[in-house]
Protein backbone atom coordinates (compact mmCIF):
# COMPACT_ATOMS: atom_id res chain seq x y z
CA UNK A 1 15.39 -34.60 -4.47
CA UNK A 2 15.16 -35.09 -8.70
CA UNK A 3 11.26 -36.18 -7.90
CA UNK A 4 10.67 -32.38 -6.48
CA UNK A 5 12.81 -30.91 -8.81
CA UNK A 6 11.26 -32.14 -11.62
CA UNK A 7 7.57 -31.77 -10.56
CA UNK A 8 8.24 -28.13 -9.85
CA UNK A 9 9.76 -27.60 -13.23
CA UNK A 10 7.21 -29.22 -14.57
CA UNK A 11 4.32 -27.29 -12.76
CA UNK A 12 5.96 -23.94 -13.34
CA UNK A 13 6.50 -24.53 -17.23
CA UNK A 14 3.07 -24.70 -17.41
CA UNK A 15 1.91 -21.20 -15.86
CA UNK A 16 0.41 -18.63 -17.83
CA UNK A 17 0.84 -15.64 -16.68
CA UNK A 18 -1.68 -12.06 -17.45
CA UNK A 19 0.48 -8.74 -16.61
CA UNK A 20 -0.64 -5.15 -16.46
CA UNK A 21 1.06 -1.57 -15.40
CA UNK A 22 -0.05 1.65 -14.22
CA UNK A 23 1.22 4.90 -12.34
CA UNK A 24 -0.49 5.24 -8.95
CA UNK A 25 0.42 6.89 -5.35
CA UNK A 26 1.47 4.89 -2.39
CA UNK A 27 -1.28 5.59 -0.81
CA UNK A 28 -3.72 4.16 -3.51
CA UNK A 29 -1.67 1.02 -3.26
CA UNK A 30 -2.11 0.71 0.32
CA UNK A 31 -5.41 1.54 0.16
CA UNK A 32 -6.13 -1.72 -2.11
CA UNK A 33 -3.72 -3.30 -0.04
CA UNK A 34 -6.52 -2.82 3.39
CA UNK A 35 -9.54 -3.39 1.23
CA UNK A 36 -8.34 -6.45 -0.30
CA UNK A 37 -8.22 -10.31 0.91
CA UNK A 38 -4.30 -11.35 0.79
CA UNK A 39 -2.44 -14.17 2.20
CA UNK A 40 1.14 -12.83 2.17
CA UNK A 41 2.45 -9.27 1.88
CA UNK A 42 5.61 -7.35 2.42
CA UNK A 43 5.27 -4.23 3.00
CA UNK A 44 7.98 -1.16 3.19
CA UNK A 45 7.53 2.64 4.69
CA UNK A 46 7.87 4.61 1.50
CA UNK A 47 9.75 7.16 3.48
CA UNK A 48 12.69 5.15 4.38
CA UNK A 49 15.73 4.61 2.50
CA UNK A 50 15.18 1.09 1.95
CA UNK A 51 12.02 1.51 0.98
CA UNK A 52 12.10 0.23 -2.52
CA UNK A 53 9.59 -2.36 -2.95
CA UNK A 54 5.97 -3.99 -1.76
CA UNK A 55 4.10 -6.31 -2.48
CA UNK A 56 0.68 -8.33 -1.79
CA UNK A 57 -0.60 -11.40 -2.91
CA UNK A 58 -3.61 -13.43 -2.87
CA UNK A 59 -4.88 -17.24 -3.17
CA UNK A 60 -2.20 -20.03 -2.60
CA UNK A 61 -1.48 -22.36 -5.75
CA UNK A 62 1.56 -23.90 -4.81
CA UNK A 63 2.34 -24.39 -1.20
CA UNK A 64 6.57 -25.50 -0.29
CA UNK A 65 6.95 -27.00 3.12
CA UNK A 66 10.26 -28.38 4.42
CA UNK A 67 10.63 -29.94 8.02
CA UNK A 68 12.55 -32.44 9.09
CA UNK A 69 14.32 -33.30 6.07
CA UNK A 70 11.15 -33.81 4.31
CA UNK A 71 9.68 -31.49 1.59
CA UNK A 72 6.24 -31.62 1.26
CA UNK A 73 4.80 -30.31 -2.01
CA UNK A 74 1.08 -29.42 -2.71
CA UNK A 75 -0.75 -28.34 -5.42
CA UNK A 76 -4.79 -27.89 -6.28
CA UNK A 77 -4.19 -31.36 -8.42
CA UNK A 78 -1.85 -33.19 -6.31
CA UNK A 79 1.14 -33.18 -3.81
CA UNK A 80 4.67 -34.76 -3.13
CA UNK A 81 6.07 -35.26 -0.52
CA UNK A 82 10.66 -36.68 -0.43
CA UNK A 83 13.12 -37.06 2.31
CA UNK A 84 16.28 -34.83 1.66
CA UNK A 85 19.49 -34.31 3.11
CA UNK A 86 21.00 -30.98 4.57
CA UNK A 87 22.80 -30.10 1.63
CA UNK A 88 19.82 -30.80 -0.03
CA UNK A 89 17.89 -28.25 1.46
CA UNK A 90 20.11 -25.62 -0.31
CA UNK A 91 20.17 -27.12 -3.67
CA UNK A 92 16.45 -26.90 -3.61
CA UNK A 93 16.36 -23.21 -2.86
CA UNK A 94 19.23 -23.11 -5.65
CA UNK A 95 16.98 -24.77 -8.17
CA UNK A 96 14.19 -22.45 -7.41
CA UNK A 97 16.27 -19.62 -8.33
CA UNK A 98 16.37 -21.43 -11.76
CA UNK A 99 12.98 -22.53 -12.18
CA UNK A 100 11.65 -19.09 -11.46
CA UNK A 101 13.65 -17.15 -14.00
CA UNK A 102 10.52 -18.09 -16.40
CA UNK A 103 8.16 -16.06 -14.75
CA UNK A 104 7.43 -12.65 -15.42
CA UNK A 105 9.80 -9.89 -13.42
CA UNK A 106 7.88 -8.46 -10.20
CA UNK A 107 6.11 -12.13 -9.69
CA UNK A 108 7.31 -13.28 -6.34
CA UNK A 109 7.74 -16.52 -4.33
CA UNK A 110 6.94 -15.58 -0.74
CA UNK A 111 7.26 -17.23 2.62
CA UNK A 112 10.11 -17.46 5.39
CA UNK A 113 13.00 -19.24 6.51
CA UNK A 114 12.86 -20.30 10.55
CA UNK A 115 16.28 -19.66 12.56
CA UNK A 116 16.42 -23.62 12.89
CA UNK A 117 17.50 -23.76 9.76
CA UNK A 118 20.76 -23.10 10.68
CA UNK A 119 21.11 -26.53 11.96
CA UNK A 120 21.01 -27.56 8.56
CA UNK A 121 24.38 -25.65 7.43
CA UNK A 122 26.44 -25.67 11.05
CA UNK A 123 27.72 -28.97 12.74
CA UNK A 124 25.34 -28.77 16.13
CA UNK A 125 22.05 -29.88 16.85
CA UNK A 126 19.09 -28.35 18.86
CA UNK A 127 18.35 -31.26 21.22
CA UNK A 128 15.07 -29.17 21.82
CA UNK A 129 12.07 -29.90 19.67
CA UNK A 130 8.99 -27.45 21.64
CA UNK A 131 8.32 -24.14 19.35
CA UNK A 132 9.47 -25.76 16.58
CA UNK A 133 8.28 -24.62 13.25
CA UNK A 134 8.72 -25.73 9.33
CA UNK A 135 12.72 -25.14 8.74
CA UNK A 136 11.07 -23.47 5.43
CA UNK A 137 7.70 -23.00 3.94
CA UNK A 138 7.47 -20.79 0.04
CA UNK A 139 4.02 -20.78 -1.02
CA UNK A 140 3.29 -19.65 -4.83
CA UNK A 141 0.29 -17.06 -5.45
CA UNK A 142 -2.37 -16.54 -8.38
CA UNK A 143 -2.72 -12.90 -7.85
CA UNK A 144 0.44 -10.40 -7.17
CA UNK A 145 0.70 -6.81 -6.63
CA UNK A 146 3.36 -5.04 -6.46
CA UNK A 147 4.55 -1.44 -5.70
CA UNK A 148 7.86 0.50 -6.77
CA UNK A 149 8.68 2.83 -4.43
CA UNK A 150 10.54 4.58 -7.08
CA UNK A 151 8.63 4.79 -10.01
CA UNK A 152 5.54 4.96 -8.37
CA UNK A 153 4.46 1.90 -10.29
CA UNK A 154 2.01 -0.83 -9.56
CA UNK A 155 2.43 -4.01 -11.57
CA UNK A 156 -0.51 -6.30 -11.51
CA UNK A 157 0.25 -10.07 -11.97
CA UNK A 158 -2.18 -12.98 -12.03
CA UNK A 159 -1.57 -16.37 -13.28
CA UNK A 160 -4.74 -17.43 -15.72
CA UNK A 161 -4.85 -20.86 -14.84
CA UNK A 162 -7.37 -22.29 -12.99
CA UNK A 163 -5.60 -23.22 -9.54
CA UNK A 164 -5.99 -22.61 -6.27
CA UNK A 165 -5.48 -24.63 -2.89
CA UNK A 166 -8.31 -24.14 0.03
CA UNK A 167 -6.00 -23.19 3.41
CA UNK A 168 -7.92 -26.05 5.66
CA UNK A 169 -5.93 -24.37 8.67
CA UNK A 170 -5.00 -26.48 11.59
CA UNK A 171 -4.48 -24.18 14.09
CA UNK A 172 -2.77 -25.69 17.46
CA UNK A 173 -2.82 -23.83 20.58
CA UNK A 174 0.47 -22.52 21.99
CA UNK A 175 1.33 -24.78 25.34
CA UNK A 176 -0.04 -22.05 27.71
CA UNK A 177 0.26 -18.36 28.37
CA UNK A 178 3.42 -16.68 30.17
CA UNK A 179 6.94 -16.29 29.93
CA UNK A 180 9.79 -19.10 29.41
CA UNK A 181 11.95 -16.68 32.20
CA UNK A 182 11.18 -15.05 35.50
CA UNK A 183 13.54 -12.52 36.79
CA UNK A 184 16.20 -14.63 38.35
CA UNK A 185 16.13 -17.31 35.45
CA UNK A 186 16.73 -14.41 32.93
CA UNK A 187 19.34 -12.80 35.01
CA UNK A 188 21.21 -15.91 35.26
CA UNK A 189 21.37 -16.82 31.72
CA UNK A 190 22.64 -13.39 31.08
CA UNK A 191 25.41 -13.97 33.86
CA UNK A 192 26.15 -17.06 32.49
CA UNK A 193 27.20 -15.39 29.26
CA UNK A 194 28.80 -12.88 30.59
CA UNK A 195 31.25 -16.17 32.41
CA UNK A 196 31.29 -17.13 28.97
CA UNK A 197 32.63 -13.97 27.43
CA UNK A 198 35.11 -14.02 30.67
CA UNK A 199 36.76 -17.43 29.48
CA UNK A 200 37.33 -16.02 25.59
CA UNK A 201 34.56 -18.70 24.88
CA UNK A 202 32.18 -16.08 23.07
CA UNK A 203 32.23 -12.44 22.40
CA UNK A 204 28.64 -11.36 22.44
CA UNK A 205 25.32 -13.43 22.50
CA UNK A 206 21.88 -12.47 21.42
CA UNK A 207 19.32 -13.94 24.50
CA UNK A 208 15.37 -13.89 24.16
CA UNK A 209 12.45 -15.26 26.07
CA UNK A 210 9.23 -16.75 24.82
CA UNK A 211 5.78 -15.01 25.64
CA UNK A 212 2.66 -16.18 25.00
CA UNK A 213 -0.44 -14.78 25.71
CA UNK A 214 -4.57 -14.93 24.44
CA UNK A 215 -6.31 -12.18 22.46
CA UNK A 216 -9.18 -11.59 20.22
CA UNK A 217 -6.98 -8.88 18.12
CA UNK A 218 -6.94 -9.77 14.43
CA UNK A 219 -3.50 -10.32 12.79
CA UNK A 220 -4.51 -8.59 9.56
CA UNK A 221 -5.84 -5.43 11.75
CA UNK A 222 -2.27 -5.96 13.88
CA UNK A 223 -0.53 -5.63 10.69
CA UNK A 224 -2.11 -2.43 9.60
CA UNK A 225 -2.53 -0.69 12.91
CA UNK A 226 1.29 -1.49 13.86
CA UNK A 227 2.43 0.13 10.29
CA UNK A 228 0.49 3.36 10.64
CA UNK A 229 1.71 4.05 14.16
CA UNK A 230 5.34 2.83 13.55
CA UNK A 231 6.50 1.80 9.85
CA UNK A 232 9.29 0.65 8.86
CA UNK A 233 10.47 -1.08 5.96
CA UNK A 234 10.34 -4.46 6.19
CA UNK A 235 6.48 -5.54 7.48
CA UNK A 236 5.98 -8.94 6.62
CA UNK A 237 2.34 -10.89 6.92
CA UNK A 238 1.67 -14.29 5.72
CA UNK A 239 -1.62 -17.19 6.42
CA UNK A 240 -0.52 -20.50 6.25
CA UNK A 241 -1.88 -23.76 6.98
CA UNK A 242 -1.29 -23.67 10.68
CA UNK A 243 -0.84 -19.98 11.30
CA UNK A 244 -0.28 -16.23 10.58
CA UNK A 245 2.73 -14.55 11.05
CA UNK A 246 3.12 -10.41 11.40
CA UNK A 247 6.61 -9.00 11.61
CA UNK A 248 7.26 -5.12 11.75
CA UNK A 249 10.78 -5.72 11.10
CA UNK A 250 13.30 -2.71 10.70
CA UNK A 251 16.00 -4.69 9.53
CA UNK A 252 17.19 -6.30 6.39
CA UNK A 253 19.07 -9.62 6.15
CA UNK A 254 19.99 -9.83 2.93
CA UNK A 255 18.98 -8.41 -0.56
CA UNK A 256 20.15 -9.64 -4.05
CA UNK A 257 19.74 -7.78 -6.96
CA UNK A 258 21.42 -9.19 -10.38
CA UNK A 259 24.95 -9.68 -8.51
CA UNK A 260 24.33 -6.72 -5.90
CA UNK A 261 24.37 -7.80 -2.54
CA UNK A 262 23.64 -5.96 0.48
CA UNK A 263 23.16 -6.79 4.38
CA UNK A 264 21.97 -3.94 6.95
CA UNK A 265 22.37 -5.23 10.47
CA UNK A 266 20.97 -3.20 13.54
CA UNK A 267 22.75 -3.03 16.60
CA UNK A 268 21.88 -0.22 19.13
CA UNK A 269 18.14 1.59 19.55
CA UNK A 270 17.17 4.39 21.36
CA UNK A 271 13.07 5.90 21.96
CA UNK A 272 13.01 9.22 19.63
CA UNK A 273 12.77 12.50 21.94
CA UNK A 274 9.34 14.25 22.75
CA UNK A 275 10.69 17.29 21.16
CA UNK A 276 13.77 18.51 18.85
CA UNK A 277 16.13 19.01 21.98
CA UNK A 278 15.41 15.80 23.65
CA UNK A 279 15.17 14.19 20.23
CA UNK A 280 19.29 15.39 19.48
CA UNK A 281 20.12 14.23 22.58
CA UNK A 282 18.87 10.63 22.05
CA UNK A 283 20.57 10.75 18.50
CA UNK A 284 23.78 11.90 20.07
CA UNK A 285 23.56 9.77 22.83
CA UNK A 286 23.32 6.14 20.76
CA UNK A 287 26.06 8.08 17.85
CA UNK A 288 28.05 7.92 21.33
CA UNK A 289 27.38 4.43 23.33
CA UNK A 290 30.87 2.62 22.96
CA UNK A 291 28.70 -0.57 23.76
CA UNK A 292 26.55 -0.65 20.84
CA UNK A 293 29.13 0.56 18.47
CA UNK A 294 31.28 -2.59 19.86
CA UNK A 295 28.24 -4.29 19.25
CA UNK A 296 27.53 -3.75 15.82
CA UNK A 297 31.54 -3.52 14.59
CA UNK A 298 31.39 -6.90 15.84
CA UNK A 299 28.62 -8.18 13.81
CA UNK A 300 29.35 -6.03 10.26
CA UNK A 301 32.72 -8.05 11.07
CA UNK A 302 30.97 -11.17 11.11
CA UNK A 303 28.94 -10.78 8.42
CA UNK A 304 31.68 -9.42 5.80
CA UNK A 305 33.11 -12.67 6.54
CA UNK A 306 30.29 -14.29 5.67
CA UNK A 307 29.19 -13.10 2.38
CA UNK A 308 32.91 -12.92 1.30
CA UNK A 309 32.55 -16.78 1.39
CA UNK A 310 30.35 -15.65 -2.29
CA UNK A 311 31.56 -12.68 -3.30
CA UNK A 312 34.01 -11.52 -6.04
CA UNK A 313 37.23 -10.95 -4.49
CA UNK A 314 38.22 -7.61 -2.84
CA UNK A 315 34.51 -6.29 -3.83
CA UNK A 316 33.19 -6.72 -0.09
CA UNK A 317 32.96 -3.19 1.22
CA UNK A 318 31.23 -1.67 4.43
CA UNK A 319 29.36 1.32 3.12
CA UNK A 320 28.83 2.18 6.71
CA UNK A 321 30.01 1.51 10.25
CA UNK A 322 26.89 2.71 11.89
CA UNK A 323 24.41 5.56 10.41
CA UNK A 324 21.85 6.75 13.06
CA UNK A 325 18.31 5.69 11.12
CA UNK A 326 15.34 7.82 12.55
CA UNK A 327 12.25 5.95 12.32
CA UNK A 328 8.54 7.35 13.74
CA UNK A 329 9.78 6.35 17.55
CA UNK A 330 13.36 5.08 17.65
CA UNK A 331 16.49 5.88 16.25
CA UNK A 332 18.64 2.51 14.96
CA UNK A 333 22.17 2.39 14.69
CA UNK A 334 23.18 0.73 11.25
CA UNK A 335 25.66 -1.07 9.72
CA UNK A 336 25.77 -1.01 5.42
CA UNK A 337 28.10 -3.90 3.93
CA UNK A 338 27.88 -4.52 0.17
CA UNK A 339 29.38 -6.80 -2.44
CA UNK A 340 29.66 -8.12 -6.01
CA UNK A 341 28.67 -11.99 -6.73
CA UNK A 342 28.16 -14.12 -9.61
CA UNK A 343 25.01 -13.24 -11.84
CA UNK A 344 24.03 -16.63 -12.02
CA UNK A 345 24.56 -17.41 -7.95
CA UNK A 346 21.46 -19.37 -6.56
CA UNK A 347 19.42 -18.10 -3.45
CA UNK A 348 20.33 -21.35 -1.57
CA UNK A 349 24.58 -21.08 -2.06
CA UNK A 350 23.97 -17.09 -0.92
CA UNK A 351 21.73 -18.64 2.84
CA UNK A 352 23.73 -21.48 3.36
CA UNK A 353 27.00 -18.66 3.37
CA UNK A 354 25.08 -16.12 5.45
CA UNK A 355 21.89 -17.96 7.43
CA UNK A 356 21.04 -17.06 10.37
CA UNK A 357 21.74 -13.79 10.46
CA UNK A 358 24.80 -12.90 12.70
CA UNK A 359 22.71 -9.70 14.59
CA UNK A 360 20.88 -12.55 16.02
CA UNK A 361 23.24 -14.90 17.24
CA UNK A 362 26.26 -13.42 18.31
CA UNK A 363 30.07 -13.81 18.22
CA UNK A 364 31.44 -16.46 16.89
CA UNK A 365 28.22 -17.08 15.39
CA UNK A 366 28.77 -21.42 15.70
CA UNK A 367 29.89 -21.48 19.33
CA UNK A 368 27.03 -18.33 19.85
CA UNK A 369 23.93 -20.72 18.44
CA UNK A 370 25.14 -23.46 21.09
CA UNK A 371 24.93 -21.28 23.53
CA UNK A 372 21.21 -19.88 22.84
CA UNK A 373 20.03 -23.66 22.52
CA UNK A 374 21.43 -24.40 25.98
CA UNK A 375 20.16 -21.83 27.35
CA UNK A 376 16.34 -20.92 25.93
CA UNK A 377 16.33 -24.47 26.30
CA UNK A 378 13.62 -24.27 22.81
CA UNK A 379 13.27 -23.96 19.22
CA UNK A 380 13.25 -20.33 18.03
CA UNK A 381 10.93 -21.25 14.95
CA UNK A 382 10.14 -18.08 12.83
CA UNK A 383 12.02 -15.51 15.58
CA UNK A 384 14.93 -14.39 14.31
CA UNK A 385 15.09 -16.73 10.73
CA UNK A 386 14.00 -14.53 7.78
CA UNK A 387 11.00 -13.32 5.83
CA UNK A 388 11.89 -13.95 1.86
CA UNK A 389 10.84 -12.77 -1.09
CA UNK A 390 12.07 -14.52 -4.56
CA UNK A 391 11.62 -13.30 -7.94
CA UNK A 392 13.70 -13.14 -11.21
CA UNK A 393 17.24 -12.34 -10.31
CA UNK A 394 16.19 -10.83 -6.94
CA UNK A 395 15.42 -11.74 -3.85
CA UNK A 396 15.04 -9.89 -0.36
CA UNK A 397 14.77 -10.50 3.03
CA UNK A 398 14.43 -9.43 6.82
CA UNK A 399 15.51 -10.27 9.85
CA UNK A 400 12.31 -11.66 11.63
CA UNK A 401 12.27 -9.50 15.05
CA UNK A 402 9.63 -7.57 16.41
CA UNK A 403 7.61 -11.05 14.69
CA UNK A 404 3.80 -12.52 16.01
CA UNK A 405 2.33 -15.61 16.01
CA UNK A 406 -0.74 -16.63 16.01
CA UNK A 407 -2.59 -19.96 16.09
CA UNK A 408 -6.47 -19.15 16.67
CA UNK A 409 -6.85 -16.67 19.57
CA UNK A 410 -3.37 -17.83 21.49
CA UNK A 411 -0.22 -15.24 20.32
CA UNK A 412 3.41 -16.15 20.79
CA UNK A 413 6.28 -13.75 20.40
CA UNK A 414 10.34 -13.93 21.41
CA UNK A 415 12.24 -10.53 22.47
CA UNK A 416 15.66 -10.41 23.57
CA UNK A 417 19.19 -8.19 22.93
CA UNK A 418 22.56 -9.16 22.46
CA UNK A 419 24.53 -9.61 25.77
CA UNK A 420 28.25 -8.02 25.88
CA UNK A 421 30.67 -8.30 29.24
CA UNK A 422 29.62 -5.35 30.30
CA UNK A 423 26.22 -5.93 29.86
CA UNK A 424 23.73 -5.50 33.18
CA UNK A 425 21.90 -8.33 34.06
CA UNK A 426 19.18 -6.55 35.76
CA UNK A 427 18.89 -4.35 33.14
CA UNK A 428 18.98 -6.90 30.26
CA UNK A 429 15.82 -8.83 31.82
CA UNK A 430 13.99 -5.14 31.80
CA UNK A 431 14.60 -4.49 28.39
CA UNK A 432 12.86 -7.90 27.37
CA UNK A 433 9.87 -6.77 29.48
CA UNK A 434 9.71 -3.08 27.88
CA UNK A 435 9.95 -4.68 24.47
CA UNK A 436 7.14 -7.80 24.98
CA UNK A 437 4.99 -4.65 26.72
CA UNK A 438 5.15 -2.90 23.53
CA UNK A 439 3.99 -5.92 21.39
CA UNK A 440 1.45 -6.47 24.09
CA UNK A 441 -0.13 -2.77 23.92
CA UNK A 442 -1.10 -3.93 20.40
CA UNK A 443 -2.58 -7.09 21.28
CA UNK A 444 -4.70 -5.54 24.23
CA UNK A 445 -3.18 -7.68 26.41
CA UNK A 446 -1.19 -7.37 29.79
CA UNK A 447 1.63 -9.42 31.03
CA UNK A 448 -0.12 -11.13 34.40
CA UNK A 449 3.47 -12.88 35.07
CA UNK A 450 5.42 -11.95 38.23
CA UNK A 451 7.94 -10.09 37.58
């Protein structure tokens, strides 16, 4: 891995960077935001409480790609490409932490980390190759924008040398259209779980199905039509080589700020009310549900464990054990959990302690992961791994639900829910249909699979 190392550091040294800063509205940023041509952009609801940051950027310069335990490197001049190990993988993300402490604050290293990236840290293997995507791609940009929520500042960033890479996309078709699950297929896996949670084997395990379906719907429209109808803080958009990616996310994974860190699982949704009275009663209702507080106990549990694996001792706290978060048209029930780490911590040692998020696995998270593999039976990819955003001492990132793909006119997209003992079967396979109808409204597209 010294061969990457070094021709990053190398490449990076050499940046120049040209910075400027001025007072503007949200809404002037987003209007440069839709009239501009960007490759990757996070984007937050500035009335939310996480709503802190966004950013867009423009024209790739440095593209990272890891698969496979190879880490493929290009530039505008030239490219690298190095077999690694596991552990490797995470010393690489460390050393980026490092190597990007010379650029100026607000400039941002964007891409995402796919959920079979967990292989890489636990002791199983997916035996399943189908859906799989790059374990990790980070892509550099010449132009970034970004908002504070805040101040109301934009900082304008742009690096003056002359670089750029041309995206010469290689877009493969998804397999075909449809669902991986019918009724009774769905069903069973959920039973099976439940047999599972019966033997002591598991607590709770998050199940999804696979749909893929055709449309002429542009991703960049999808982005901006999904956030004006139902923000939330975390929208996530990126072009690569292969593909685009749109996630309206409502949940972070982890954020890092200088030796802050803070997770912010979901567990438990309900549809807002369709006026004040029905509206309370929803609220009260999910405040209520002894399932999904079960739920998400279970998984601020898990991950207080986790991040306590790199956090100053006793300085783990859970700020709180499930606020009611009203969004334009569901209420979320949340779970806060903070703590204090090293200054000097890398982004890799903080994922390889935390990844994949435990809201999307289950209970025990190891044992839960072997269980989605043998059942969905395929790679995850981009579902449920994590959006990311690195910059000097800071980085954030989602939970990638609610996430798109798209390879030329063919979309795919995973929904799913965590499965308790006393979940339904019936009504666990419904829920994946309401949700995948949703995503489909915005595609223009209808789900022509029995049901």
């Amino acid at each position: 891995m010294n061969k990457s190392f070094n021709f990053l550091k190398e490449w990076i040294t050499n940046l120049n960077f040209e910075v400027s800063v001025k007072h503007s509205s949200f809404e002037n940023y987003y209007s440069n935001l839709k009239n501009s041509k960007f490759d990757c952009a996070f984007l937050s609801d500035y009335n939310h409480e996480s709503s802190e940051n966004s950013w867009f950027c423009s024209q790739v310069i440095l593209e990272l790609v890891i698969k496979n335990n190879t880490i493929t490197i290009s530039t505008t001049e030239s490219s690298l490409t190095e077999q690694i190990t596991n552990d490797e993988y995470f010393l690489l993300l460390d050393n980026l932490s490092i190597l990007i402490q010379s650029v100026p604050e607000n400039y941002i290293l964007g891409g995402y980390l796919s959920y079979e990236l967990g292989e890489k840290i636990e002791i199983f293997k997916n035996r399943f190759t189908s859906f799989r995507d790059n374990d990790v791609y980070l892509a550099f940009y010449r132009n970034c924008s970004h908002f504070n929520h805040i101040q109301n500042l934009i900082t304008e960033i742009s690096v003056t040398n002359k670089l750029w890479i041309s995206l010469n996309k290689a877009e493969i078709p998804f397999p075909k259209t449809g669902r991986s699950d019918d009724k009774n297929s769905y069903m069973t896996k959920v039973e099976k779980i439940r047999n599972l949670i019966r033997h002591g084997e598991v607590y709770q395990v998050n199940l999804s199905q696979r749909f893929c379906v055709e449309s002429d719907k542009d991703s960049r429209e999808l982005f901006f039509s999904t956030f004006e109808n139902n923000p939330a803080p975390f929208y996530f958009y990126i072009n690569t080589n292969d593909e685009e990616i749109v996630s309206t996310s409502p949940e972070r994974f982890i954020k890092w700020d200088a030796g802050f860190l803070e997770t912010r699982p979901i567990k438990g949704t309900i549809k807002r009310g369709l006026s004040e009275k029905e509206d309370e009663i929803n609220r009260e209702w999910l405040i209520n549900s002894q399932k999904d507080e079960s739920e998400l106990s279970m998984i601020i549990d898990l991950m207080r464990n986790d991040i306590s694996k790199i956090s100053h001792y006793n300085s783990v706290k859970v700020e709180s054990e499930g606020n009611v978060e009203k969004y334009s048209n569901v209420f979320h029930r949340v779970g806060i959990v903070t703590s204090l780490t090293d200054k000097d911590i890398g982004f890799g040692t903080i994922m390889k302690a935390v990844f994949p998020g435990g809201s999307i696995t289950g209970c025990p998270k190891i044992r839960s992961m072997e269980v989605i593999s043998d059942l969905e039976q395929e790679c995850r990819g981009v579902y449920t791994g994590s959006a990311v955003l690195l910059s000097k001492n800071y980085f954030d990132s989602s939970i990638l639900i609610r996430t798109i793909i798209k390879r030329g006119k063919s979309f795919s997209f995973r929904v799913g829910g965590g499965v308790v003992y006393d979940s339904d079967p019936l009504s666990e396979y419904e829920e994946t249909l309401s949700k995948g109808e949703t995503i489909m409204k915005f595609l223009d597209v209808h789900d022509k699979s029995e049901t």
